[in-house]
C-alpha atoms as a PDB file:
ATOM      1  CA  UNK A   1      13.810  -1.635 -16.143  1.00  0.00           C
ATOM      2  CA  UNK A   2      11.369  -0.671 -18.464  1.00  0.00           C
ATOM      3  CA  UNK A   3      10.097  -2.019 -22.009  1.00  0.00           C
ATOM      4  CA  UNK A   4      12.242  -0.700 -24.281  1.00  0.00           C
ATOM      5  CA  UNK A   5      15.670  -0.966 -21.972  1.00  0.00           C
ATOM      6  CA  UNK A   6      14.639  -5.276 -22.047  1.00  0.00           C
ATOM      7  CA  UNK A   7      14.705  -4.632 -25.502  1.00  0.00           C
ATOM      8  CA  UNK A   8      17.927  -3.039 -26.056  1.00  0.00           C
ATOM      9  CA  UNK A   9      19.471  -5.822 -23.627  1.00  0.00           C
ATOM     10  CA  UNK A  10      17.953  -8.414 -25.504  1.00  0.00           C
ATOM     11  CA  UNK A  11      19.587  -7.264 -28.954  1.00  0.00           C
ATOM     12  CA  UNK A  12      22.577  -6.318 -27.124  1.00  0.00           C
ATOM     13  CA  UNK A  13      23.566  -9.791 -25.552  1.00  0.00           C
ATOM     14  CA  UNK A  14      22.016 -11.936 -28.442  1.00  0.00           C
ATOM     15  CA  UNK A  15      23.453  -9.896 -31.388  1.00  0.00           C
ATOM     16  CA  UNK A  16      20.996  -9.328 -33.232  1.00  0.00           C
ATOM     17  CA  UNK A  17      19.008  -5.900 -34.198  1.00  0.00           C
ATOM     18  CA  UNK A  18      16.770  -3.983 -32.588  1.00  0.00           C
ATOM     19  CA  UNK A  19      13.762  -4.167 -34.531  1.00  0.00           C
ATOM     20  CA  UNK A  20      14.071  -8.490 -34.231  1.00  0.00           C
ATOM     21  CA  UNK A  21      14.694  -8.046 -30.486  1.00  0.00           C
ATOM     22  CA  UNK A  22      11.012  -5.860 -30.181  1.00  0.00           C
ATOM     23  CA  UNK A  23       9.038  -8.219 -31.827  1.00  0.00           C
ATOM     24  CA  UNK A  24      10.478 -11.064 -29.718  1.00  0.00           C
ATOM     25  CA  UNK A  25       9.675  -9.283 -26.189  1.00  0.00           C
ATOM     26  CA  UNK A  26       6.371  -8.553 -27.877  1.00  0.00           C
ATOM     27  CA  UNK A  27       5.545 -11.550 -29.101  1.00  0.00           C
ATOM     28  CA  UNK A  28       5.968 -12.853 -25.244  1.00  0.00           C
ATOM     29  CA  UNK A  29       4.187 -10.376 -24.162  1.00  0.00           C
ATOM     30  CA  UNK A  30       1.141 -10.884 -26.568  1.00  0.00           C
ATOM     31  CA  UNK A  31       1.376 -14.433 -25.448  1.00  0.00           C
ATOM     32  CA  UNK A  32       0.876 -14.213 -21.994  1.00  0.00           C
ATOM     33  CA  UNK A  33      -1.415 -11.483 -21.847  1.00  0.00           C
ATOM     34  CA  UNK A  34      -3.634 -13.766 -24.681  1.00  0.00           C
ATOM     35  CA  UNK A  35      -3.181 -17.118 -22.040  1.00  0.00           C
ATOM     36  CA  UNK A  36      -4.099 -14.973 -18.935  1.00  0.00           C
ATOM     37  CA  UNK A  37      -7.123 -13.548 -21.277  1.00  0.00           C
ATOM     38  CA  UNK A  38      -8.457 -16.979 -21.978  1.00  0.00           C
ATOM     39  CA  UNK A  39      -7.936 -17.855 -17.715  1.00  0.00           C
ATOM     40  CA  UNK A  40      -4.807 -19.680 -18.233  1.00  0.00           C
ATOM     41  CA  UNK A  41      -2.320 -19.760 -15.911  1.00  0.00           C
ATOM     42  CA  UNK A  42       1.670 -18.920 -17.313  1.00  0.00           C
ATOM     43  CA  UNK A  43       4.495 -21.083 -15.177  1.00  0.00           C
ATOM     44  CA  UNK A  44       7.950 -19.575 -16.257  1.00  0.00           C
ATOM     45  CA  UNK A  45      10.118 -22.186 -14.598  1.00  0.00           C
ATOM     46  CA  UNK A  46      12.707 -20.659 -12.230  1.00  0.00           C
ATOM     47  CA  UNK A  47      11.019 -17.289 -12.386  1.00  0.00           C
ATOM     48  CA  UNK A  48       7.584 -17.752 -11.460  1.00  0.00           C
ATOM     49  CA  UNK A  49       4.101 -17.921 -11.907  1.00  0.00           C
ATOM     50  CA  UNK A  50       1.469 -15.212 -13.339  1.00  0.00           C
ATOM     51  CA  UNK A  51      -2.203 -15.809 -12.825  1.00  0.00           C
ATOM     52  CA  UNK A  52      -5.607 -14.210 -12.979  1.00  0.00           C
ATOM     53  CA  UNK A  53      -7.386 -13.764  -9.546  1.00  0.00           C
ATOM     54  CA  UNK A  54     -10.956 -12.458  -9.049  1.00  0.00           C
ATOM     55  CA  UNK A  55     -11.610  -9.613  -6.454  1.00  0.00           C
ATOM     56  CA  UNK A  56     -15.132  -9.430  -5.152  1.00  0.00           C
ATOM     57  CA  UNK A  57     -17.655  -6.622  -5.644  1.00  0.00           C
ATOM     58  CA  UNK A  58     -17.296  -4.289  -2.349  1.00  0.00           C
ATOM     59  CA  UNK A  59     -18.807  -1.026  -1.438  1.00  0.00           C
ATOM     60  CA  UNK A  60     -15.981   1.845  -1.902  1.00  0.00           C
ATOM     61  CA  UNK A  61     -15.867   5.062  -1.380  1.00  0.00           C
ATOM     62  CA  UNK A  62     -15.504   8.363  -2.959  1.00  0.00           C
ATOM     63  CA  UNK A  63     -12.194   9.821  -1.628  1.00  0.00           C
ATOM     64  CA  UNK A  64     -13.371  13.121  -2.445  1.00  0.00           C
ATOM     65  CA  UNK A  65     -17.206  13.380  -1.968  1.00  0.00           C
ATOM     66  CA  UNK A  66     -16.966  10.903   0.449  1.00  0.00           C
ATOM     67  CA  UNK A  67     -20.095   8.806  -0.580  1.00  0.00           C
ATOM     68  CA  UNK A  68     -20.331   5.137  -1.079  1.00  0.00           C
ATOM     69  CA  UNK A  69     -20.079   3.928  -4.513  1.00  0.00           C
ATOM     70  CA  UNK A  70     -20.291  -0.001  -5.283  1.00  0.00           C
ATOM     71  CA  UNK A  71     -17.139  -1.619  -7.252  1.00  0.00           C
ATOM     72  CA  UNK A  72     -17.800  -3.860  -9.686  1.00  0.00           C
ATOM     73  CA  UNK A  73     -15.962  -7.194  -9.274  1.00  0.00           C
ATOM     74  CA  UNK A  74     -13.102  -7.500 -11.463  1.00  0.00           C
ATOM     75  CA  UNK A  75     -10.296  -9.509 -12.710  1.00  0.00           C
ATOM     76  CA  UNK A  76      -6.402  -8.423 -11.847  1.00  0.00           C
ATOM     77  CA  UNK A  77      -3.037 -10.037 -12.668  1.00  0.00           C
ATOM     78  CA  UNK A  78      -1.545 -11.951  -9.582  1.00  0.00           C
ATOM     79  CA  UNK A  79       2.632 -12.953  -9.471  1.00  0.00           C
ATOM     80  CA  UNK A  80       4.024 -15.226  -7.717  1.00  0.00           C
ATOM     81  CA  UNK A  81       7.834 -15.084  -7.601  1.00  0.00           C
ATOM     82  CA  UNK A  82       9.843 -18.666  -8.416  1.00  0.00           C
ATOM     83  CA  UNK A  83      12.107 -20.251  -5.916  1.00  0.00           C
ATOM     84  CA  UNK A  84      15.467 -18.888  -7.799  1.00  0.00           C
ATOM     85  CA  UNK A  85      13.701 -15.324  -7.844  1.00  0.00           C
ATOM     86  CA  UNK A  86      13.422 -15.215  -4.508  1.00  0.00           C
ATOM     87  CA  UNK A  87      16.933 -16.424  -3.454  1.00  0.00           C
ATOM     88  CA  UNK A  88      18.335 -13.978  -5.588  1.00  0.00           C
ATOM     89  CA  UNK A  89      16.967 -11.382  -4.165  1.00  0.00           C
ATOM     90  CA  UNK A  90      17.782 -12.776  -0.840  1.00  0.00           C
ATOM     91  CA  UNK A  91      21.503 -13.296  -1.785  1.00  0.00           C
ATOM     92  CA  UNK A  92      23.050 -10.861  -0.057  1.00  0.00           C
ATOM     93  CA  UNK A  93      21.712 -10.673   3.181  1.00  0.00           C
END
């Protein structure tokens, strides 16, 4: 599912138009990336968890040249699926 297909469900199943429906799923969206920004953690109860991790600085490589280049270290989103998440997905088997 991408962006705009959350959208359309959203304005779909709470009747009301699209426009409202975007800035709803963007004002979520602007909120959690603006939490995980300022290194707070975002706990969506039965769904899960989304963090900010820290990855070292490592020697790489160049896939092409082959030479070593150094990585910077770096911040990157981390997920962790809830409890109800994962049973869902787990349903059927």
């Amino acid at each position: 599912m991408i962006k705009s297909e959350l959208i359309d469900k959203l304005a779909e199943k709470e009747n009301v138009s699209r426009d409202v429906a975007k800035r709803i799923v963007n004002t979520i969206f602007d909120t959690i990336t603006d939490a995980l920004i300022h290194g707070n953690r975002v706990e969506l109860r039965e769904f899960g968890v989304l963090s900010v991790r820290t990855r070292k600085a490592r020697a790489g490589r160049n896939p092409k040249t082959g030479a070593t280049v150094q990585v910077a270290e770096k911040k990157v989103p981390f997920f962790k699926a809830g409890k109800a998440v994962k049973q869902a997905l787990n349903k059927n088997k």
